[in-house]
N, C-alpha and C. Protein backbone atom coordinates (compact mmCIF):
# COMPACT_ATOMS: atom_id res chain seq x y z
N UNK A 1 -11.73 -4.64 16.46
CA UNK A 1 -10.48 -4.74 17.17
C UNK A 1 -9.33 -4.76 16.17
N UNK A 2 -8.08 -4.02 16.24
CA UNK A 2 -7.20 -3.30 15.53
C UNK A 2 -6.26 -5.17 15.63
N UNK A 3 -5.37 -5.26 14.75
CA UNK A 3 -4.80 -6.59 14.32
C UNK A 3 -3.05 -6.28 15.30
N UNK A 4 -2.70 -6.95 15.40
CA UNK A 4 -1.54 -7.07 15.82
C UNK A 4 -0.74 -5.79 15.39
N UNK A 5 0.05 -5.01 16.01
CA UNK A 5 1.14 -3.78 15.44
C UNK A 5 0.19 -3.00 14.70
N UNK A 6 -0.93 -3.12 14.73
CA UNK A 6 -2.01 -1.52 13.91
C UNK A 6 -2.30 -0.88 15.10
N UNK A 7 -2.24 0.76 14.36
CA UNK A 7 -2.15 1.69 15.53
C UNK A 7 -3.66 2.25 14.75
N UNK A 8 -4.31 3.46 15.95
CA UNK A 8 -5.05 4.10 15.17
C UNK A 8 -4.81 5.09 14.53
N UNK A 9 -5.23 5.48 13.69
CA UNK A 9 -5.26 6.95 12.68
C UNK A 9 -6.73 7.60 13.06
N UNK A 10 -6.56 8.78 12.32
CA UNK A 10 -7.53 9.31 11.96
C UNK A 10 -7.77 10.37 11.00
N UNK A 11 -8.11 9.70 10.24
CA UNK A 11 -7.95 10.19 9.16
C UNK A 11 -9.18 11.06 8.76
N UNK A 12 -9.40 12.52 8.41
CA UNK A 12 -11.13 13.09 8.00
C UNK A 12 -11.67 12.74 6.61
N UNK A 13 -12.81 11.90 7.10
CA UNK A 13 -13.61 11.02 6.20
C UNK A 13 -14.85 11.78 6.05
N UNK A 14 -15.05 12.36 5.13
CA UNK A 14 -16.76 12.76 5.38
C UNK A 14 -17.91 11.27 5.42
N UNK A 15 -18.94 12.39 6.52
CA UNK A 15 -19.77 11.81 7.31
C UNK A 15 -20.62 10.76 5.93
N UNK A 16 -21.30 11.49 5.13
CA UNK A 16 -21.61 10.30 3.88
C UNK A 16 -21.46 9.09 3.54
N UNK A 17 -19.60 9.21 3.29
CA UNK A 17 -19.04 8.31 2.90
C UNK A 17 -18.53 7.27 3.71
N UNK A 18 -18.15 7.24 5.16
CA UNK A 18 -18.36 6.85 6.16
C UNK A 18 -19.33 6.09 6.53
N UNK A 19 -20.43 6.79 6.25
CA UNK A 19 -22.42 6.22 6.51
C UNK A 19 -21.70 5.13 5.44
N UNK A 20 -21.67 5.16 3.94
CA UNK A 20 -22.19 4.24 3.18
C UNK A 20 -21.58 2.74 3.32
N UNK A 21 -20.21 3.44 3.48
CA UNK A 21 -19.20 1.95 3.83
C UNK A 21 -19.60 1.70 5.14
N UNK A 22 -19.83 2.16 6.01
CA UNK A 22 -20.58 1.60 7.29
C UNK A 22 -21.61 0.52 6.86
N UNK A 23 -22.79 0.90 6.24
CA UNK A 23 -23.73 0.01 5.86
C UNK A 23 -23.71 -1.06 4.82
N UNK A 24 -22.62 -1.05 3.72
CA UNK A 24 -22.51 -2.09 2.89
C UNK A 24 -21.36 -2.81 3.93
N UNK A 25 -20.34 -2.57 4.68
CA UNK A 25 -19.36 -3.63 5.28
C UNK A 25 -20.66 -4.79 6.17
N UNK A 26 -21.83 -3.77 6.88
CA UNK A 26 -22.98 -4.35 8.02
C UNK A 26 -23.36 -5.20 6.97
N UNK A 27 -23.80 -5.17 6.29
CA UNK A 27 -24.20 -5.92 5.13
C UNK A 27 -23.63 -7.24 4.64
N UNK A 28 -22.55 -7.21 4.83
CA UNK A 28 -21.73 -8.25 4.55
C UNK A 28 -21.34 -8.90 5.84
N UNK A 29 -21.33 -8.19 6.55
CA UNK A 29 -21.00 -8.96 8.09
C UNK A 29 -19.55 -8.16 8.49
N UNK A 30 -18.89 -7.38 8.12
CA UNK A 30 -17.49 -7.29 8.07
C UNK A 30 -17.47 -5.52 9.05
N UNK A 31 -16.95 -6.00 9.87
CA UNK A 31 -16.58 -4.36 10.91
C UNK A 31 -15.52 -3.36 9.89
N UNK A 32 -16.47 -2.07 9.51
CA UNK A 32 -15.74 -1.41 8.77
C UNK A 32 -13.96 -1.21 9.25
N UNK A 33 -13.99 -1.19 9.84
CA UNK A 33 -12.81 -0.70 10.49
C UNK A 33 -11.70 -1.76 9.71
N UNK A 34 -11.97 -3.18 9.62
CA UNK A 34 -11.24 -4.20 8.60
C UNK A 34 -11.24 -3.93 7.30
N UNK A 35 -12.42 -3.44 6.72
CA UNK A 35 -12.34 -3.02 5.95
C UNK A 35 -11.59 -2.19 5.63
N UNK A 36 -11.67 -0.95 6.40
CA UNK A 36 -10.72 0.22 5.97
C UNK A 36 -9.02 -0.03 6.13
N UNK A 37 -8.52 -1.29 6.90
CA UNK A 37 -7.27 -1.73 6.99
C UNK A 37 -6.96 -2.67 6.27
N UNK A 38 -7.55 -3.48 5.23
CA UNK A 38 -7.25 -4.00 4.32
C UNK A 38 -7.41 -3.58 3.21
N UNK A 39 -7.74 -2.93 3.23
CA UNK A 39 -8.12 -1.51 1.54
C UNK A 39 -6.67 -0.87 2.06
N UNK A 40 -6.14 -0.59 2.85
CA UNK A 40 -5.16 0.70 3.13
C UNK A 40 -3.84 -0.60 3.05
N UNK A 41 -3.92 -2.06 3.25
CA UNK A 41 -2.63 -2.64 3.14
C UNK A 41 -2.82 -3.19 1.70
N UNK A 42 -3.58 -3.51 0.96
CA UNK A 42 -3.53 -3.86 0.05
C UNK A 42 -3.42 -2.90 -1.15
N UNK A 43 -3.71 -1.46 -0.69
CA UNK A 43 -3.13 -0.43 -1.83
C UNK A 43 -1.79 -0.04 -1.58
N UNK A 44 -1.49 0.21 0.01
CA UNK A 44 -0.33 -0.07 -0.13
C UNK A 44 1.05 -1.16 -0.63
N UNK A 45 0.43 -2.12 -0.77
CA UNK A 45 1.31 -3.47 -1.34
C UNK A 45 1.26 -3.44 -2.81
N UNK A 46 0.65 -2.62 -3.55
CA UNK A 46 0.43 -2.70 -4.47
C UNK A 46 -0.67 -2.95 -5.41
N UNK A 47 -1.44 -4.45 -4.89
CA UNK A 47 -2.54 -4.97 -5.34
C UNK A 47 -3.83 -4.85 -5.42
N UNK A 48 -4.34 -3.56 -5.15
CA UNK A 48 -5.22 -2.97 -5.39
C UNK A 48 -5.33 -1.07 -5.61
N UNK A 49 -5.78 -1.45 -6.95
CA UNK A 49 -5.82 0.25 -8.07
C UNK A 49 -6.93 0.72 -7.55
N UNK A 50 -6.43 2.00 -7.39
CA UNK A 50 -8.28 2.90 -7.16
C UNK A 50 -8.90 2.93 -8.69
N UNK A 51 -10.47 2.77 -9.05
CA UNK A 51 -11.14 2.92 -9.47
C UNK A 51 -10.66 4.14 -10.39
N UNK A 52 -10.95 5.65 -9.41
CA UNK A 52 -10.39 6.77 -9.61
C UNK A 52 -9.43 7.90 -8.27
N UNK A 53 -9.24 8.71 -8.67
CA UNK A 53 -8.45 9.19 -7.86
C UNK A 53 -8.81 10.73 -7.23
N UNK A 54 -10.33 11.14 -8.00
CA UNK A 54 -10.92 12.60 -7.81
C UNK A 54 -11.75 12.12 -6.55
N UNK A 55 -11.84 13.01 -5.32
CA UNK A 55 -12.39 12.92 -4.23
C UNK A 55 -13.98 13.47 -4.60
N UNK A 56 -14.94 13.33 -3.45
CA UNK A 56 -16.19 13.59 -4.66
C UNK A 56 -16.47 15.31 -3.91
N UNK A 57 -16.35 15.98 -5.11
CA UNK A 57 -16.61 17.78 -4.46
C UNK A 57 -17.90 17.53 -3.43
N UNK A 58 -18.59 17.30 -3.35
CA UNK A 58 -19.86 17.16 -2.96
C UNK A 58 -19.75 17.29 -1.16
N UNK A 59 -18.97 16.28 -1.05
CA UNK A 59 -18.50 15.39 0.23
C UNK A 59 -18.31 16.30 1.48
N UNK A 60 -18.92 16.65 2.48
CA UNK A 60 -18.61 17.85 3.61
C UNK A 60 -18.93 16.46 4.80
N UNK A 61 -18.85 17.56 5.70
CA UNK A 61 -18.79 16.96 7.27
C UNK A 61 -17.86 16.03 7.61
N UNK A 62 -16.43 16.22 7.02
CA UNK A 62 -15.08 15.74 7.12
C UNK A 62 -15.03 15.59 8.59
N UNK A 63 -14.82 14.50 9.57
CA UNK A 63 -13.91 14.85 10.54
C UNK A 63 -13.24 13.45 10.79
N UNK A 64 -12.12 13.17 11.70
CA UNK A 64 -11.28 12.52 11.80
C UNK A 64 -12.23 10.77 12.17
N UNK A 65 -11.39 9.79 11.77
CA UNK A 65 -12.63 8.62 12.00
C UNK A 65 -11.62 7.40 12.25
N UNK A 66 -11.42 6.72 13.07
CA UNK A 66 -10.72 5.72 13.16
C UNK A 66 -10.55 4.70 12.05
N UNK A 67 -9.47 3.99 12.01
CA UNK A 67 -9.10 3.52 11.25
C UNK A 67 -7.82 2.95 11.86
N UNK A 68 -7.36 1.88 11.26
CA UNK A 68 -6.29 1.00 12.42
C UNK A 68 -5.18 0.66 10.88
N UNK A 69 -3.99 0.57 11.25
CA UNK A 69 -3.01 0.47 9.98
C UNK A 69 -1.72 0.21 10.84
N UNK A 70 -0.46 -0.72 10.41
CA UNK A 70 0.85 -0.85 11.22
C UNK A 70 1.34 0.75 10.55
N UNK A 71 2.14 0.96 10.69
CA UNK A 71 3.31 2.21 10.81
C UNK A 71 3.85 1.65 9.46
N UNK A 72 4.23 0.28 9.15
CA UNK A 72 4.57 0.16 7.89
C UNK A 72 3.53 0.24 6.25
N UNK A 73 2.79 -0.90 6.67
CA UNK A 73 1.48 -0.10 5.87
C UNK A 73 1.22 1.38 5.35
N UNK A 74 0.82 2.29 6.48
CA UNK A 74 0.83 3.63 6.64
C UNK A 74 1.91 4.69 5.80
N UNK A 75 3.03 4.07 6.20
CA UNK A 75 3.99 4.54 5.33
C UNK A 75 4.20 4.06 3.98
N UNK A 76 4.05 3.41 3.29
CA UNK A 76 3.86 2.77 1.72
C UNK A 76 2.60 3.17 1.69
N UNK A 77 1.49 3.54 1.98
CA UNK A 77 0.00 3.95 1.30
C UNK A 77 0.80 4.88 1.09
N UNK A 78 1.06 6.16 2.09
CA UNK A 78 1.58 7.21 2.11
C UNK A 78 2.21 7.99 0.43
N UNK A 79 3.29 6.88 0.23
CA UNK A 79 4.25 6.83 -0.67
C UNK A 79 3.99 6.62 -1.89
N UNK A 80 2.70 5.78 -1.98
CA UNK A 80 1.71 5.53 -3.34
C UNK A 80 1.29 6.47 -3.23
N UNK A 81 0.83 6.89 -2.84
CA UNK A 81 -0.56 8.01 -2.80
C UNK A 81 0.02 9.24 -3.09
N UNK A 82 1.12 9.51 -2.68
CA UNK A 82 1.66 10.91 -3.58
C UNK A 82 2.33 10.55 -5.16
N UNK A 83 2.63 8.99 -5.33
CA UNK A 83 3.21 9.07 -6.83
C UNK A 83 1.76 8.86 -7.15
N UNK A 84 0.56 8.51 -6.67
CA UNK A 84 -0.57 8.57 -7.72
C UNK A 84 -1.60 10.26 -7.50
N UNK A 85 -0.57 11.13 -6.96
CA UNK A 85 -1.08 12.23 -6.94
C UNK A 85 -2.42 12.69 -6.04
N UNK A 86 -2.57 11.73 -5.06
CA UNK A 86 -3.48 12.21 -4.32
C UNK A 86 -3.45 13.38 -3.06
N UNK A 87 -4.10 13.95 -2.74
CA UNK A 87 -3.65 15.40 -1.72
C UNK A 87 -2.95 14.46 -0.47
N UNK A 88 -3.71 14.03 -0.18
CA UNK A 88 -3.50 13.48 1.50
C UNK A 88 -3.98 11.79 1.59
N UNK A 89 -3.39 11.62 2.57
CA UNK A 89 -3.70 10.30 3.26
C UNK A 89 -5.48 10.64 3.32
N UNK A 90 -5.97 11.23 4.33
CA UNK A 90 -7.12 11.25 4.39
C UNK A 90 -8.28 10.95 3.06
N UNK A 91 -7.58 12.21 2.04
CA UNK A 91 -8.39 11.32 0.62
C UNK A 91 -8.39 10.18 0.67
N UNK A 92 -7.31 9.85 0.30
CA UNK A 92 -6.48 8.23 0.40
C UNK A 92 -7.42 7.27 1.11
N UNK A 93 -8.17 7.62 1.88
CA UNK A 93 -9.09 6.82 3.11
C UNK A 93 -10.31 6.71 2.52
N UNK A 94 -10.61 7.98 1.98
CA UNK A 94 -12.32 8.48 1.63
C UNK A 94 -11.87 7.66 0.66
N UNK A 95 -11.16 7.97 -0.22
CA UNK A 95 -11.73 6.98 -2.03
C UNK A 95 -11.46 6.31 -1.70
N UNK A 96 -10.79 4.85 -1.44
CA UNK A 96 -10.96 3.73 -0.86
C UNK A 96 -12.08 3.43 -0.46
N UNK A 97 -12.95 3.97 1.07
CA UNK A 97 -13.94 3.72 1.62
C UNK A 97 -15.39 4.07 0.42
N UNK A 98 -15.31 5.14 0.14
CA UNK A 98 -16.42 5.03 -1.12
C UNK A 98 -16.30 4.51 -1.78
N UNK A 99 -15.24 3.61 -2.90
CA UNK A 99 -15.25 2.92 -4.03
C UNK A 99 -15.48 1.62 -3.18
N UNK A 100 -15.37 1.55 -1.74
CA UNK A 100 -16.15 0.17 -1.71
C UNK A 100 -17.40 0.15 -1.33
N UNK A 101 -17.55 1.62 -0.78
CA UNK A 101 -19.61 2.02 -0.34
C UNK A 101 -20.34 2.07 -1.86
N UNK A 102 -19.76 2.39 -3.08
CA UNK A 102 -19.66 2.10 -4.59
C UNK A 102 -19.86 1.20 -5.14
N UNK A 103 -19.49 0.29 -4.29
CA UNK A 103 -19.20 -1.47 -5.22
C UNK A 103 -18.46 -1.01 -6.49
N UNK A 104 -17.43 -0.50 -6.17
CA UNK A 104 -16.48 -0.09 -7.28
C UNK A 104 -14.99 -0.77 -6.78
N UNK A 105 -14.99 -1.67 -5.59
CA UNK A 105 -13.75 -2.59 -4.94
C UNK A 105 -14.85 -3.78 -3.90
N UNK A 106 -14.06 -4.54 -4.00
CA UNK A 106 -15.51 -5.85 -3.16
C UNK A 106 -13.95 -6.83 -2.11
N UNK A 107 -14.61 -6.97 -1.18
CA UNK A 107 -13.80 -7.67 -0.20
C UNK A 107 -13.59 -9.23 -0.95
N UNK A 108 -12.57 -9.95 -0.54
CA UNK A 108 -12.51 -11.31 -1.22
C UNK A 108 -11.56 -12.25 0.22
N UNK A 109 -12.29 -13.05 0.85
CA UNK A 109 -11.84 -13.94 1.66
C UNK A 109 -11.70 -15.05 1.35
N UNK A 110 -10.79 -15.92 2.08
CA UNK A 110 -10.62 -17.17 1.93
C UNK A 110 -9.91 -18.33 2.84
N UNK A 111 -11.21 -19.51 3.43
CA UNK A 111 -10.66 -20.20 4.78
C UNK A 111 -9.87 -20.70 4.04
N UNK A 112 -8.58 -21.36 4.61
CA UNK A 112 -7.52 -22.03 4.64
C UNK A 112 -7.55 -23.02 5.74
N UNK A 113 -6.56 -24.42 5.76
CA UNK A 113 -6.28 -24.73 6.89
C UNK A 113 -5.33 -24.38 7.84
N UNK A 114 -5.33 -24.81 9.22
CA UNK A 114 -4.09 -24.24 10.01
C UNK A 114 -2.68 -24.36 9.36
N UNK A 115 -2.30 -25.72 8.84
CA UNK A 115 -1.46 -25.45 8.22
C UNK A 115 -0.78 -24.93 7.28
N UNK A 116 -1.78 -24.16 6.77
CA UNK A 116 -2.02 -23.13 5.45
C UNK A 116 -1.50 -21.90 6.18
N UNK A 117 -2.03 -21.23 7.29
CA UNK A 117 -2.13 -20.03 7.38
C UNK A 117 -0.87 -19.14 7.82
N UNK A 118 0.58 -19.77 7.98
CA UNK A 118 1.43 -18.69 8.34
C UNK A 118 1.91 -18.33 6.12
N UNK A 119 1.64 -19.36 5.11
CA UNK A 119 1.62 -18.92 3.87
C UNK A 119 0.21 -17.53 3.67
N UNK A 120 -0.29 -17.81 4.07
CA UNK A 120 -1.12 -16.68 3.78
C UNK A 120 -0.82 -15.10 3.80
N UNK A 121 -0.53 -15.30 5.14
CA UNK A 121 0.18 -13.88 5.11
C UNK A 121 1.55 -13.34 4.82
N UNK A 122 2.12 -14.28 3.86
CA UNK A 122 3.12 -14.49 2.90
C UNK A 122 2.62 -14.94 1.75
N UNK A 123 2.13 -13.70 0.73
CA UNK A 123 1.16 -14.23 -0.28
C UNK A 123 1.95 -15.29 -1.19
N UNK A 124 3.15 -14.61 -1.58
CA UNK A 124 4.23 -15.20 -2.58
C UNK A 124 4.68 -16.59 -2.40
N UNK A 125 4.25 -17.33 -0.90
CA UNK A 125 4.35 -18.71 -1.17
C UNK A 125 2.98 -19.56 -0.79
N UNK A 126 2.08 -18.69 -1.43
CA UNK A 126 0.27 -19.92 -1.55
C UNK A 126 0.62 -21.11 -2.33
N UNK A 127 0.22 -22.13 -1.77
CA UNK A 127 0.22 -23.30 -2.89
C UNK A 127 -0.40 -22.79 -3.93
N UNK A 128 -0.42 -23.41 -5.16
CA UNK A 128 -0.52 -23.00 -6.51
C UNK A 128 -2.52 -23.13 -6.16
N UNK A 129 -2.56 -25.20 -5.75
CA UNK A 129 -4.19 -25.08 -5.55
C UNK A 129 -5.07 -23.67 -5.18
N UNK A 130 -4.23 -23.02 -3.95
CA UNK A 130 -4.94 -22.08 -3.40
C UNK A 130 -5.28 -21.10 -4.40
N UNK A 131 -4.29 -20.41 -4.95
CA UNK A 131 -3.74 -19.38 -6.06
C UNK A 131 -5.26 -19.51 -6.96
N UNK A 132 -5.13 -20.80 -7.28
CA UNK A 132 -6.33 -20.98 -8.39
C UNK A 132 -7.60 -20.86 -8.41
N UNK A 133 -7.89 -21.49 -6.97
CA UNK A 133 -8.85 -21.61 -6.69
C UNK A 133 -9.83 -20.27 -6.28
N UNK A 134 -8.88 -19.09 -5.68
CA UNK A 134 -9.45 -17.74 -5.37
C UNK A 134 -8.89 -16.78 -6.39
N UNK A 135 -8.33 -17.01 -7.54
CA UNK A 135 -7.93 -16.19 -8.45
C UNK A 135 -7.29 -15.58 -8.32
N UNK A 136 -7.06 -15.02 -6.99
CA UNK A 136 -5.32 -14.58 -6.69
C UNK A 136 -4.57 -14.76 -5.92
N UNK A 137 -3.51 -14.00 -5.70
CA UNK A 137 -2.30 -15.03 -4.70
C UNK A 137 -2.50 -13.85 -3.58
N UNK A 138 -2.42 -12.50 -3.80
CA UNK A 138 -2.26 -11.35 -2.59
C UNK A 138 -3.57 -10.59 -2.36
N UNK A 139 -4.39 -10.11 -2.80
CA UNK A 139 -5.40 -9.49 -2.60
C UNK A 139 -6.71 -9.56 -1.77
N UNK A 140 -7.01 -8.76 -0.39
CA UNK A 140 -8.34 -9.29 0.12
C UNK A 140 -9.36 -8.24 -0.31
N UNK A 141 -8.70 -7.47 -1.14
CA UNK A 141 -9.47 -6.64 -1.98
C UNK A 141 -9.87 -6.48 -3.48
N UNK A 142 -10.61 -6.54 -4.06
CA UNK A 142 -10.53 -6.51 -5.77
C UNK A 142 -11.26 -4.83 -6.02
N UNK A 143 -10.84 -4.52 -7.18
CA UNK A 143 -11.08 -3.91 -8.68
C UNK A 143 -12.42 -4.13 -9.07
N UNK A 144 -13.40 -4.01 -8.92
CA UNK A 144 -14.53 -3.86 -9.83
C UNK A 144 -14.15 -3.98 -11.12
């Protein structure tokens, strides 16, 4: 289920790469679909680098695949993704989703209390404890 103000996309993902992040998110417990919207807000925000940026030649049976993102998000991936020279949004989707079917990017969560949680999604004011304790202040994604 898509988060508050995320619309769907669809972006063409080949079928592969799709399969793999399908089965490592099952793996972890996590509905790809979160996956693929926190990889897409957190590269857009900045805080998470692709691995690399070459799509894999190999890769066929492209077709469009849901994926949930706000309009703002969407537009800043967008905007990265051409200063880091990538063709399209859709790449933009695939390397993301493979560098985490890769274990080349790893999800990173963290409970908070209620009174914690409208800072959360305002990374820039985590208590410091928090900061420390998960090693970073913005990211639900890491860098391998």
């Amino acid at each position: 289920m898509p988060a508050v103000g995320e619309t769907e996309r669809a972006p063409n993902i080949a079928k592969a790469v799709w399969d793999a992040a399908g089965k490592r998110s099952r793996s972890e417990g996590l509905p790809l679909i979160w996956v693929a919207s926190r990889a897409l807000t957190d590269y857009a925000a900045g805080t998470l680098d692709l691995p690399r940026t070459d799509t894999i030649p190999t890769a066929s049976d492209r077709r469009g695949r849901s994926v949930f993102a706000t309009t703002t998000v969407w537009e800043a991936a967008d905007k990265r993704r051409a200063r880091d020279k990538i063709r399209s949004m859709s790449a933009l989707v695939e390397l993301l989703l493979d560098a985490y079917a890769q274990g080349e990017i790893h999800t990173l969560a963290c409970m908070v209390p209620t009174a914690q949680h409208d800072s959360v999604s305002r990374p820039e004011t985590l208590p410091e404890a928090l900061m420390q304790r998960t090693g970073t202040a913005s990211s639900t994604l890491s860098a391998a």
